[in-house]
N, C-alpha and C. Protein backbone atom coordinates (compact mmCIF):
# COMPACT_ATOMS: atom_id res chain seq x y z
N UNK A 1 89.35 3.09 110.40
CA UNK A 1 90.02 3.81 109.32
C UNK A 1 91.51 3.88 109.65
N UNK A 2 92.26 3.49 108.65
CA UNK A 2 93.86 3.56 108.84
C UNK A 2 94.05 5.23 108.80
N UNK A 3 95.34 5.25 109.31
CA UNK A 3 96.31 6.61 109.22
C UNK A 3 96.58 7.00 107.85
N UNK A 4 96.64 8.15 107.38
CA UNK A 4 97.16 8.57 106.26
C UNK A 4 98.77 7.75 105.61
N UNK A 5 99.40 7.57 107.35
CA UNK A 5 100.78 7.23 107.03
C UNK A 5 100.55 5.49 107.06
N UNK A 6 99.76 5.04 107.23
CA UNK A 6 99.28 3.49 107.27
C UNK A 6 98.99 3.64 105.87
N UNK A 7 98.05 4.08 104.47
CA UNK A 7 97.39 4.15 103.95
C UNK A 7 98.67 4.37 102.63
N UNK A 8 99.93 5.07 103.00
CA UNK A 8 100.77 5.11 102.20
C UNK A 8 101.92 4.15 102.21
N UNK A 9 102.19 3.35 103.17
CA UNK A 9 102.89 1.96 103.70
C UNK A 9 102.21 0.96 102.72
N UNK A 10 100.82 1.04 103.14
CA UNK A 10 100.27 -0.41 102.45
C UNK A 10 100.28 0.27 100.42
N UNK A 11 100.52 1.01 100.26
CA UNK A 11 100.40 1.00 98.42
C UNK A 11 102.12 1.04 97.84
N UNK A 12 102.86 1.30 99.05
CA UNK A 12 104.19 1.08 98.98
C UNK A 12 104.27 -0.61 98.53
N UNK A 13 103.90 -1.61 99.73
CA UNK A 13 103.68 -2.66 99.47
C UNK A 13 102.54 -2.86 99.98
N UNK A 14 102.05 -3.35 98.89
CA UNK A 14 100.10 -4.40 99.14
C UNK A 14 100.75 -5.71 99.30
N UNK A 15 99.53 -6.54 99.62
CA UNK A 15 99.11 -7.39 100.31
C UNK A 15 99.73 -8.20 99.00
N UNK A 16 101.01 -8.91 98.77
CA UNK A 16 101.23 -9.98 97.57
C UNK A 16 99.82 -11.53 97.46
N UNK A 17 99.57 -11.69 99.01
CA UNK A 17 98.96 -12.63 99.00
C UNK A 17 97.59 -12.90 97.93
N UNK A 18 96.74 -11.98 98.23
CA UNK A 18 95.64 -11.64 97.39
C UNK A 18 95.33 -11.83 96.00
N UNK A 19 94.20 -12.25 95.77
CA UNK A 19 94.14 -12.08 94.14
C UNK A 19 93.72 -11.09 93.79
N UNK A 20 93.68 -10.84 92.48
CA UNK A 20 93.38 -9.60 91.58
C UNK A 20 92.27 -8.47 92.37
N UNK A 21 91.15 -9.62 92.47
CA UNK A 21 89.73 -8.94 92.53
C UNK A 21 90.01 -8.68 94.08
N UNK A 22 90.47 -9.89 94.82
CA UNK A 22 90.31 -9.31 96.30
C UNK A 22 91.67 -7.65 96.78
N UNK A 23 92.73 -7.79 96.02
CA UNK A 23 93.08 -6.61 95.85
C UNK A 23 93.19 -5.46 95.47
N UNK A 24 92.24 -5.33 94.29
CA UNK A 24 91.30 -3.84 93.57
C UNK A 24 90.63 -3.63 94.81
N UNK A 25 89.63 -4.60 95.28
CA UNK A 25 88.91 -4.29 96.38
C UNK A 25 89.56 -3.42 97.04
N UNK A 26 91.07 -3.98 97.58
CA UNK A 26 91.31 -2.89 99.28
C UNK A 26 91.48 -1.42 98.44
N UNK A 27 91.93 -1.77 97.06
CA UNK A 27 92.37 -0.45 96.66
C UNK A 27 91.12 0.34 96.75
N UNK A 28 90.62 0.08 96.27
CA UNK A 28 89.40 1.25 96.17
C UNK A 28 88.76 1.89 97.65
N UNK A 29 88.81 0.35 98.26
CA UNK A 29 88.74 0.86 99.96
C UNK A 29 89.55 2.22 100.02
N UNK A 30 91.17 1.84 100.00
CA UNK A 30 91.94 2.95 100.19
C UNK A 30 91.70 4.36 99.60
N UNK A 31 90.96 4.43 98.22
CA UNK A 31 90.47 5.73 98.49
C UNK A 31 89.54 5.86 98.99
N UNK A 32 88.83 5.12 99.15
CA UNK A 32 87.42 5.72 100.38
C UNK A 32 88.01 6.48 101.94
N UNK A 33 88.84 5.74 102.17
CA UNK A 33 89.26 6.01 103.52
C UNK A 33 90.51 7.24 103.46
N UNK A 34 91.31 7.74 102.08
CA UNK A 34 91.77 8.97 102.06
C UNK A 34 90.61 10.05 102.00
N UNK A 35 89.83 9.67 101.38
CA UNK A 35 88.83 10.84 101.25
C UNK A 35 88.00 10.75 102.63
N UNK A 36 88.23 9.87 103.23
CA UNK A 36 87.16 10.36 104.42
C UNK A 36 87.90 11.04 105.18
N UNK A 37 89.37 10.96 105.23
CA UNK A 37 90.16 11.67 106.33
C UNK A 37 89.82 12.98 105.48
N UNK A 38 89.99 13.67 104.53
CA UNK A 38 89.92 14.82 103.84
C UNK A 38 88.08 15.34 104.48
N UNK A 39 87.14 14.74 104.21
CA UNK A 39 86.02 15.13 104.64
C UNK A 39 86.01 15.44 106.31
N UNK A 40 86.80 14.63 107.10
CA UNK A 40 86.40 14.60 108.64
C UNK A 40 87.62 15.97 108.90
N UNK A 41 88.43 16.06 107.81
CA UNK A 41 89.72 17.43 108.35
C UNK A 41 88.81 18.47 108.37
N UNK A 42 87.63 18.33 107.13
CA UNK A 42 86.98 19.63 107.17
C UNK A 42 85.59 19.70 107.98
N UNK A 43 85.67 19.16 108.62
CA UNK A 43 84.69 19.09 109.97
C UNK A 43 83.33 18.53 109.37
N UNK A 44 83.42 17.36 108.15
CA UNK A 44 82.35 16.74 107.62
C UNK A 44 82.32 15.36 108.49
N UNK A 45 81.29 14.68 108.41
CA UNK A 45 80.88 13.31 108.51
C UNK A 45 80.80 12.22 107.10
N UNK A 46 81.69 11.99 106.67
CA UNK A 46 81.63 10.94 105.68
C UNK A 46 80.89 10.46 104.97
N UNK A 47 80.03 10.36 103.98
CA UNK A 47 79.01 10.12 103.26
C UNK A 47 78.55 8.28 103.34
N UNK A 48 78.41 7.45 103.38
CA UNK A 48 77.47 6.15 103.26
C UNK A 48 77.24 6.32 101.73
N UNK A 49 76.89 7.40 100.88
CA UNK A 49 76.02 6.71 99.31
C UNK A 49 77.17 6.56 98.87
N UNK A 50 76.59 6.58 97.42
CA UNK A 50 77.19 6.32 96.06
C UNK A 50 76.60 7.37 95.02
N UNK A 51 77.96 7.29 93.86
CA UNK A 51 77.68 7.56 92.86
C UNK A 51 77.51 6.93 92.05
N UNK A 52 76.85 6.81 91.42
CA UNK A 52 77.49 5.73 90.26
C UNK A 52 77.74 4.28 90.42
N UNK A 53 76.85 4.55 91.59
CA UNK A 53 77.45 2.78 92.36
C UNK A 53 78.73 2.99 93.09
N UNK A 54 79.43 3.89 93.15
CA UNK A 54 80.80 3.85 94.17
C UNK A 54 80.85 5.24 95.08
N UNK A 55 81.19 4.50 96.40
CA UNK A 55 80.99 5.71 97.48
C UNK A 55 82.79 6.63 96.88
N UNK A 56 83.50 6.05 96.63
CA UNK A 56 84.44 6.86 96.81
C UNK A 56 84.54 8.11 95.69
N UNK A 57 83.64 7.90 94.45
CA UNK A 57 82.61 9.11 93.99
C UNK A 57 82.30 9.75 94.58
N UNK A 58 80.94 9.55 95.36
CA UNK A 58 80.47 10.18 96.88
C UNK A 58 81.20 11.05 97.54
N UNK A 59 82.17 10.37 98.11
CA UNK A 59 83.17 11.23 98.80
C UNK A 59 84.08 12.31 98.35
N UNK A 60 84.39 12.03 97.23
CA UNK A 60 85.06 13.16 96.55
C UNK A 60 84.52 14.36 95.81
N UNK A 61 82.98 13.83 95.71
CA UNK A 61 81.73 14.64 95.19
C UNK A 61 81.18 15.59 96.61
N UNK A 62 81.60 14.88 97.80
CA UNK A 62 81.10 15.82 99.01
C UNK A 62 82.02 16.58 99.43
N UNK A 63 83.74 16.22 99.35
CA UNK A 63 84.56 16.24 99.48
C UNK A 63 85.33 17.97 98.87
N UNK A 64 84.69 17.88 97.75
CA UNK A 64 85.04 19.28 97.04
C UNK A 64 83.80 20.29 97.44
N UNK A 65 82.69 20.09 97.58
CA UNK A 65 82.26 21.05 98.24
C UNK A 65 83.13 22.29 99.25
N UNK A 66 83.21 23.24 98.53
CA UNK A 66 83.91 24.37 99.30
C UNK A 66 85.25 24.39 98.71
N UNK A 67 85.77 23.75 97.60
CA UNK A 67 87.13 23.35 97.51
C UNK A 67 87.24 23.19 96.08
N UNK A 68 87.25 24.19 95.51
CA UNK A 68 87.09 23.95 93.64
C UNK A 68 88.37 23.15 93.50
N UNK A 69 89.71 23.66 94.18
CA UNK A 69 91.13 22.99 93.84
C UNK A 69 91.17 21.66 94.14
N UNK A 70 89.90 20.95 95.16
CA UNK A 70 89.97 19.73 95.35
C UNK A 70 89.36 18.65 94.24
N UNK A 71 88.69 19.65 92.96
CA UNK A 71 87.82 18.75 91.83
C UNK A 71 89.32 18.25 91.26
N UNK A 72 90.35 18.18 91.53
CA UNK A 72 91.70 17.84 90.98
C UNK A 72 91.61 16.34 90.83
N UNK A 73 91.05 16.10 91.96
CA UNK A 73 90.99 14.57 92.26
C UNK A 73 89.86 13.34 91.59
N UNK A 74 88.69 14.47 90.92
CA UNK A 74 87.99 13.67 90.63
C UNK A 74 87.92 12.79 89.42
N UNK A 75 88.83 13.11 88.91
CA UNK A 75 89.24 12.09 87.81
C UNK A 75 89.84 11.16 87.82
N UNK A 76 90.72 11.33 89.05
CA UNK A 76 91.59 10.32 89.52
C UNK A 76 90.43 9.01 90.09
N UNK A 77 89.65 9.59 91.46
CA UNK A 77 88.63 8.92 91.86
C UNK A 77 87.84 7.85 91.07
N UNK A 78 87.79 8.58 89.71
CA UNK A 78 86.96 7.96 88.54
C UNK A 78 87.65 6.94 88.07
N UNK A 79 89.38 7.38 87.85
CA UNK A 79 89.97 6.03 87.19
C UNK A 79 90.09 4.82 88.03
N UNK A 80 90.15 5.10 89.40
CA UNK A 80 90.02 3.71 90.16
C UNK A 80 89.25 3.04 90.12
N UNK A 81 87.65 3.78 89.91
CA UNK A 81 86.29 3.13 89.79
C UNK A 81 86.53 2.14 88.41
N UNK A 82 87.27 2.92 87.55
CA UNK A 82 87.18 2.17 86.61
C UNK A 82 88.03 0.91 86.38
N UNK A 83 89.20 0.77 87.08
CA UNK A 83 89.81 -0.04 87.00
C UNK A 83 89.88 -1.03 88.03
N UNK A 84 88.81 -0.53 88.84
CA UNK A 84 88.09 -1.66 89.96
C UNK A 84 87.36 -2.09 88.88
N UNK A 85 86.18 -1.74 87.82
CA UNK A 85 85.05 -2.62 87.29
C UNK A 85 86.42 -3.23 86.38
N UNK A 86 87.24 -3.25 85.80
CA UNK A 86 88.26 -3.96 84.84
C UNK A 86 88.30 -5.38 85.08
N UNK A 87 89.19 -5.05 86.48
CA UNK A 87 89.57 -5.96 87.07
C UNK A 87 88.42 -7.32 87.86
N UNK A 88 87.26 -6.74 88.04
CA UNK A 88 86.68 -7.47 88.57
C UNK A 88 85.30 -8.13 88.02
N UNK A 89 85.41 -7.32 86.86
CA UNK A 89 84.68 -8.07 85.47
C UNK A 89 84.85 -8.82 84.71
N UNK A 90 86.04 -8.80 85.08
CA UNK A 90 86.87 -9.86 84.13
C UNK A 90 88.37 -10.18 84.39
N UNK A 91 88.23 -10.84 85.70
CA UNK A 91 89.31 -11.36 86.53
C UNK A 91 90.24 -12.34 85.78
N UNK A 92 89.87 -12.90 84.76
CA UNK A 92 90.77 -13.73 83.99
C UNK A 92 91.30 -13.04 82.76
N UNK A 93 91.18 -12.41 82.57
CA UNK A 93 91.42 -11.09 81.59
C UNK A 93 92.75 -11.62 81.49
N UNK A 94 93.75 -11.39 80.08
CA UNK A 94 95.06 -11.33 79.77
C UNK A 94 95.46 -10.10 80.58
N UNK A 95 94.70 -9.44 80.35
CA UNK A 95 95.93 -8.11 80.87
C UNK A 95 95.34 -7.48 82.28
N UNK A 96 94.92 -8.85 83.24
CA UNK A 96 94.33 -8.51 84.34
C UNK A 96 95.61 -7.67 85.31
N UNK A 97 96.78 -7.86 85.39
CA UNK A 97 97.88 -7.35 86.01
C UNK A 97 97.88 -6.00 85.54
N UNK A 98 98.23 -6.14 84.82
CA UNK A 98 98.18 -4.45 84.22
C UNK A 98 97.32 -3.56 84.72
N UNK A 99 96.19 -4.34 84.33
CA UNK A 99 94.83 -3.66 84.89
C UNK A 99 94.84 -3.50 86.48
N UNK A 100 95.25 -4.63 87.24
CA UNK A 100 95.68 -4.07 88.70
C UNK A 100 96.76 -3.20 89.00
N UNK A 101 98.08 -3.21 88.73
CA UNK A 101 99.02 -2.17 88.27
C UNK A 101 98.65 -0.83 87.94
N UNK A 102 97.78 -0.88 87.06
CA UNK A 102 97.28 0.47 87.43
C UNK A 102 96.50 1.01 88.04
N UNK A 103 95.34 0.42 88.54
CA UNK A 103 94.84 0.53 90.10
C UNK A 103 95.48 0.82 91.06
N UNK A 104 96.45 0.34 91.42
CA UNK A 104 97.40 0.54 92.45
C UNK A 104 97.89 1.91 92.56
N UNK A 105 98.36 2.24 90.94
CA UNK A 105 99.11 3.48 90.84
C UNK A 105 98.17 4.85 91.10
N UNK A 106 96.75 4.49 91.01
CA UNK A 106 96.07 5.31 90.97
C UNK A 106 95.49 5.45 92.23
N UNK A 107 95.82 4.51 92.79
CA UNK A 107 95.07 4.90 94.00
C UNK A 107 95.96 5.07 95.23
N UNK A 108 97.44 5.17 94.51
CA UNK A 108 98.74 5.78 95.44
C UNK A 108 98.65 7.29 94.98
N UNK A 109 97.99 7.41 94.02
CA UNK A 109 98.26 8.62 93.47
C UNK A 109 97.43 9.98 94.20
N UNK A 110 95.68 9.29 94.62
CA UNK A 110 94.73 9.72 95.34
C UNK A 110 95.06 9.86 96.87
N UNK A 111 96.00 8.70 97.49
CA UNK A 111 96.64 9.15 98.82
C UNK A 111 97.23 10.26 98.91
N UNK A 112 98.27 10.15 97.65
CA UNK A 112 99.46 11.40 98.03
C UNK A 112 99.01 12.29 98.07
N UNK A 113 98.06 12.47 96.41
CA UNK A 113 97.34 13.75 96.59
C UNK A 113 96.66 14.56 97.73
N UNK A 114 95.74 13.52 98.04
CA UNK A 114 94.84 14.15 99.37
C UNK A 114 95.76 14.85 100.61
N UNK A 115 96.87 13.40 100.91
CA UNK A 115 97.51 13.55 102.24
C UNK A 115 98.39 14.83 101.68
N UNK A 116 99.05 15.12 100.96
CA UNK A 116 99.74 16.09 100.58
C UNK A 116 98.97 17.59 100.73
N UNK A 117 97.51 17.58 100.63
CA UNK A 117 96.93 18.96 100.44
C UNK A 117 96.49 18.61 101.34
N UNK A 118 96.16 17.75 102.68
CA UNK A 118 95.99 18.07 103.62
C UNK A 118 97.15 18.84 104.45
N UNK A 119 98.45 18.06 103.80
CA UNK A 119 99.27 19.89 104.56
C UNK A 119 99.42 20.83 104.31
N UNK A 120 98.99 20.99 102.80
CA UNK A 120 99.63 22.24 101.86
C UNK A 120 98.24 22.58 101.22
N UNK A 121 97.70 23.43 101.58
CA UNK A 121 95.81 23.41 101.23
C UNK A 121 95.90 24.12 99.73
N UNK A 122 97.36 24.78 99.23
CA UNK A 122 97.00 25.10 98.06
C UNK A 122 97.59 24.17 96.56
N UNK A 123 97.84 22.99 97.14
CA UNK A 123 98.22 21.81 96.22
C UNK A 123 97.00 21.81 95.39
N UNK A 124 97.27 21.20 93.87
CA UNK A 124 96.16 21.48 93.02
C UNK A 124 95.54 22.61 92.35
N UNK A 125 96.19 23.53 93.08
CA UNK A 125 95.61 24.68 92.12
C UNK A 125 96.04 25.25 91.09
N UNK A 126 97.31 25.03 90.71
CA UNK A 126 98.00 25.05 89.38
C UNK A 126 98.68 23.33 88.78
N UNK A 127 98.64 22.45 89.70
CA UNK A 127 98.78 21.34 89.05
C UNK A 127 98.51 19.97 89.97
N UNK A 128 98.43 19.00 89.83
CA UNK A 128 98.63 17.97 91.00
C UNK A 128 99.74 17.47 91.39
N UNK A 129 100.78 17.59 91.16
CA UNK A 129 101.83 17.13 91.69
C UNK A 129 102.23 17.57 93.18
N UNK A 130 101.93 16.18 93.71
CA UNK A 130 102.99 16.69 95.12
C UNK A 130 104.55 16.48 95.35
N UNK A 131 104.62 16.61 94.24
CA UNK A 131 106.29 16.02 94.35
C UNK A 131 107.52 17.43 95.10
N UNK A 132 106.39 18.41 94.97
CA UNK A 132 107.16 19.39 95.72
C UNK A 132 107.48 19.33 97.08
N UNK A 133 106.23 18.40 97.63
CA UNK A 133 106.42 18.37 99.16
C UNK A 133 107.42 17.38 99.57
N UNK A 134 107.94 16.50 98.70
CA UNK A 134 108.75 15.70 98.77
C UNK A 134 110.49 15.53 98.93
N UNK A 135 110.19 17.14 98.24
CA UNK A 135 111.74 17.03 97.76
C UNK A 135 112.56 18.58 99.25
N UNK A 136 113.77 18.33 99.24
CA UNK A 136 114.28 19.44 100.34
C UNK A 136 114.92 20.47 99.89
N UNK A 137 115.03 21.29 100.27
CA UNK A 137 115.69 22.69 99.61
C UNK A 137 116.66 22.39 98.57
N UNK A 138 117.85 21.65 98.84
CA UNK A 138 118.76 21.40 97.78
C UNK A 138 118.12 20.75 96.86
N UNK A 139 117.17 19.91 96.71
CA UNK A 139 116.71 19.01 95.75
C UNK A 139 115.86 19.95 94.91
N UNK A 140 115.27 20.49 95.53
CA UNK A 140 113.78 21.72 94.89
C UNK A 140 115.20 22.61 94.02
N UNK A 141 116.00 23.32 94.36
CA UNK A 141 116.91 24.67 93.86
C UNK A 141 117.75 23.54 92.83
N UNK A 142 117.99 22.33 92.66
CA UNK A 142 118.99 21.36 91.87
C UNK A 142 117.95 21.65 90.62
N UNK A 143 116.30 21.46 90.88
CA UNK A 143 115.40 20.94 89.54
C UNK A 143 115.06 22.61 89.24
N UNK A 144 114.63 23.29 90.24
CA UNK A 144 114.14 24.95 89.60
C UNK A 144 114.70 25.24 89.76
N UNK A 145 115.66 25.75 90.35
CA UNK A 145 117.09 26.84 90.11
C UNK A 145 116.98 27.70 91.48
N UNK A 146 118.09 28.52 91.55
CA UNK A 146 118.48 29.12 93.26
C UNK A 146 117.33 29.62 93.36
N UNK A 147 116.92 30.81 92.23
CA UNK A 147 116.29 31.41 93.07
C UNK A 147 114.41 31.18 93.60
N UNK A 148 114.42 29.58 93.02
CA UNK A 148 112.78 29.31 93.06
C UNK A 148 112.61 28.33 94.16
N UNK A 149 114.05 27.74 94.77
CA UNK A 149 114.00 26.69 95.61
C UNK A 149 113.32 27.14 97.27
């Protein structure tokens, strides 16, 4: 299993080499393997099934156990599933790029998320954005104002 900070390198840049289908693949890997770091933080063992035919269902289905603010993610989880079957149902597809394009985005989106509320455990509970953890005092007080920064 890669590092959280490995896991956000590679969706920075993926693998150009790859085709469509063999690169949905790692994506979806990549959320399997954010959500397992999220399951093993909370002193779980990683699930093996599926939902639906996809473990990274699984994982985010075992994953929120104990963690209502973590069902944040499960939609996200879902859109990768779905844009893994897109892409790999129909690899010649006109708008197969797109369709990977947004795979990608979604499953940068499931890193940040996770890795982000793995530092900040109350991320998600009024919205998903981690863009707060991102930004530094002057940047946070520039967008909300002095006294919210």
């Amino acid at each position: 299993m890669r590092t959280i900070a490995e896991l956000e390198d590679y969706m920075e840049s993926p693998d150009s080499a790859l085709n469509p289908t063999e690169q949905v693949a790692v994506f979806l890997q990549i959320g399997e393997e954010i959500l397992e770091h999220w399951v093993i933080a909370h002193g779980g063992v990683p699930t093996q099934d599926k939902k639906e035919g996809f473990r990274v269902l699984a994982l985010q289905r075992q994953g929120s156990k104990g963690d209502a603010s973590f069902n944040a993610c499960r939609e996200t989880a879902r859109e990768l599933a779905y844009h893994y079957n897109l892409v790999t149902l129909e690899p010649e597809h006109k708008d197969v790029l797109a369709r990977l394009t947004m795979a990608q985005m979604v499953a940068k989106h499931l890193v940040l998320f996770v890795g982000g509320k793995l530092q900040v455990s109350g991320l998600g509970e009024f919205c998903c954005s981690s863009k707060g953890l991102r930004l530094n005092k002057n940047e946070m007080e520039s967008i909300a104002g002095e006294n919210h920064g």
